[in-house]
C-alpha atoms as a PDB file:
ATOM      1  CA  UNK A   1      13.735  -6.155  -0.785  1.00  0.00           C
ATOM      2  CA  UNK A   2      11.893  -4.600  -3.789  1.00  0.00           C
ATOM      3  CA  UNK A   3       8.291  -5.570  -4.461  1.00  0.00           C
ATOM      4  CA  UNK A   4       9.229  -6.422  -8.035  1.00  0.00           C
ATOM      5  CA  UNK A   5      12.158  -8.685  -6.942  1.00  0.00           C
ATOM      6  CA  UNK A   6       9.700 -10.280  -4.712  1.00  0.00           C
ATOM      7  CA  UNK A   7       7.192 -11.279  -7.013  1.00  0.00           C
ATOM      8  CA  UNK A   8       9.928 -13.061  -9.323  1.00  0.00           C
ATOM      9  CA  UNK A   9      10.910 -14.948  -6.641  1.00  0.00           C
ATOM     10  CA  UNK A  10       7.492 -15.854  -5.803  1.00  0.00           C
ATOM     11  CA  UNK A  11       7.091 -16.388  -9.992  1.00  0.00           C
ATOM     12  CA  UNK A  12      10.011 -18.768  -9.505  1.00  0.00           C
ATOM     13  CA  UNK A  13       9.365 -21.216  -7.173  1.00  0.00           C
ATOM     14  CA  UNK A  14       5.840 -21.985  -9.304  1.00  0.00           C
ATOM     15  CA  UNK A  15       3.664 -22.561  -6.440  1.00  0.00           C
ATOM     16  CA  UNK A  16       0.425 -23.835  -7.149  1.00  0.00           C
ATOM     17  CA  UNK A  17      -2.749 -25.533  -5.087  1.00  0.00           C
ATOM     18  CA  UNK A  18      -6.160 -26.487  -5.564  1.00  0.00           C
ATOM     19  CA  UNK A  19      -7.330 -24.166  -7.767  1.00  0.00           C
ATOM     20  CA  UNK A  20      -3.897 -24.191 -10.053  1.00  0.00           C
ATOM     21  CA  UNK A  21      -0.726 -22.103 -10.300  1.00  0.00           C
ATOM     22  CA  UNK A  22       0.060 -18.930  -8.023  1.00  0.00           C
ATOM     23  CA  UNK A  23       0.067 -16.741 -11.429  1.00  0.00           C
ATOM     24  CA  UNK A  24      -3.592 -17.392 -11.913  1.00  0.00           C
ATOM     25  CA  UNK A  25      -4.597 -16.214  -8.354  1.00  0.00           C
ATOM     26  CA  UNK A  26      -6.260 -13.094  -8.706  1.00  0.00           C
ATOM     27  CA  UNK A  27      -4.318 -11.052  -5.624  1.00  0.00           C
ATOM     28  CA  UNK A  28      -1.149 -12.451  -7.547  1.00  0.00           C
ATOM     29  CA  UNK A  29      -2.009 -10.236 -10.355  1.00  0.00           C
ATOM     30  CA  UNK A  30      -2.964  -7.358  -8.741  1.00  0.00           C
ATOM     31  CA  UNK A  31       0.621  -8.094  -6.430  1.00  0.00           C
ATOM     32  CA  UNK A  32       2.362  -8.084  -9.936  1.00  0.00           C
ATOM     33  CA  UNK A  33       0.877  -5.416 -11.482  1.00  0.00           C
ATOM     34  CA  UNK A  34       1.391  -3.018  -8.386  1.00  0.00           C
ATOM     35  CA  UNK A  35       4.798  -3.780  -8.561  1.00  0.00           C
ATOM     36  CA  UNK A  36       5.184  -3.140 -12.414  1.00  0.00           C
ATOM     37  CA  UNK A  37       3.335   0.210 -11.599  1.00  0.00           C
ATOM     38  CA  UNK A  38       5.844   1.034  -8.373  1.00  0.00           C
ATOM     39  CA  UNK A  39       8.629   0.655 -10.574  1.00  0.00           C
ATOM     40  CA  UNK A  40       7.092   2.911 -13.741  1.00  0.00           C
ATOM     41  CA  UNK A  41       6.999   5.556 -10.844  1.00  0.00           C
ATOM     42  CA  UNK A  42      10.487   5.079  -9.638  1.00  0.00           C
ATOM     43  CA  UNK A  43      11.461   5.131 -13.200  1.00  0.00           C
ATOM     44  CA  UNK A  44       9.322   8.393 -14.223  1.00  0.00           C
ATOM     45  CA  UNK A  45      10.583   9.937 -10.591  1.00  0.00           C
ATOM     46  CA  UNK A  46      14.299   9.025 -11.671  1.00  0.00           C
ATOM     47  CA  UNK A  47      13.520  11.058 -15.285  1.00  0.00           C
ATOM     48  CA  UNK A  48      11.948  13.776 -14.067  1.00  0.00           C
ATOM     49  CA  UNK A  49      15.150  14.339 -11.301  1.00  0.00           C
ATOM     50  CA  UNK A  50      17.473  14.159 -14.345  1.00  0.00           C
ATOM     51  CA  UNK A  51      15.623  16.475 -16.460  1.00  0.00           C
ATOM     52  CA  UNK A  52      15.304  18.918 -13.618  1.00  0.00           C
ATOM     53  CA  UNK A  53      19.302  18.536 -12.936  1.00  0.00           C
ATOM     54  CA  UNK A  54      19.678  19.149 -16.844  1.00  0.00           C
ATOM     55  CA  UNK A  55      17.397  22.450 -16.999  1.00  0.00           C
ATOM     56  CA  UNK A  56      19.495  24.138 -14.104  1.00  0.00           C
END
């Protein structure tokens, strides 16, 4: 499973404790924003092989 598909399932069940919701937890946000970043790579990487298929 993608790291992006598992923090929207994680998003979805709105888990929460103590000190409030899962989406205020600071490793939650760093989870989340590594996965944005991971898939911003696999999206440049996925340009960058068309473009070089293109150019040959």
């Amino acid at each position: 499973m993608e790291l992006r598909k598992i923090v929207k399932v994680l998003e979805s069940c709105r888990y929460e404790c103590e000190a409030g919701p899962l989406e205020n937890n600071t490793a939650f946000i760093a989870l989340k924003e590594l996965a944005e970043s991971e898939e911003d790579r696999i999206l440049q990487e996925k340009a960058d092989g068309a473009l070089e298929e293109y150019l040959e």
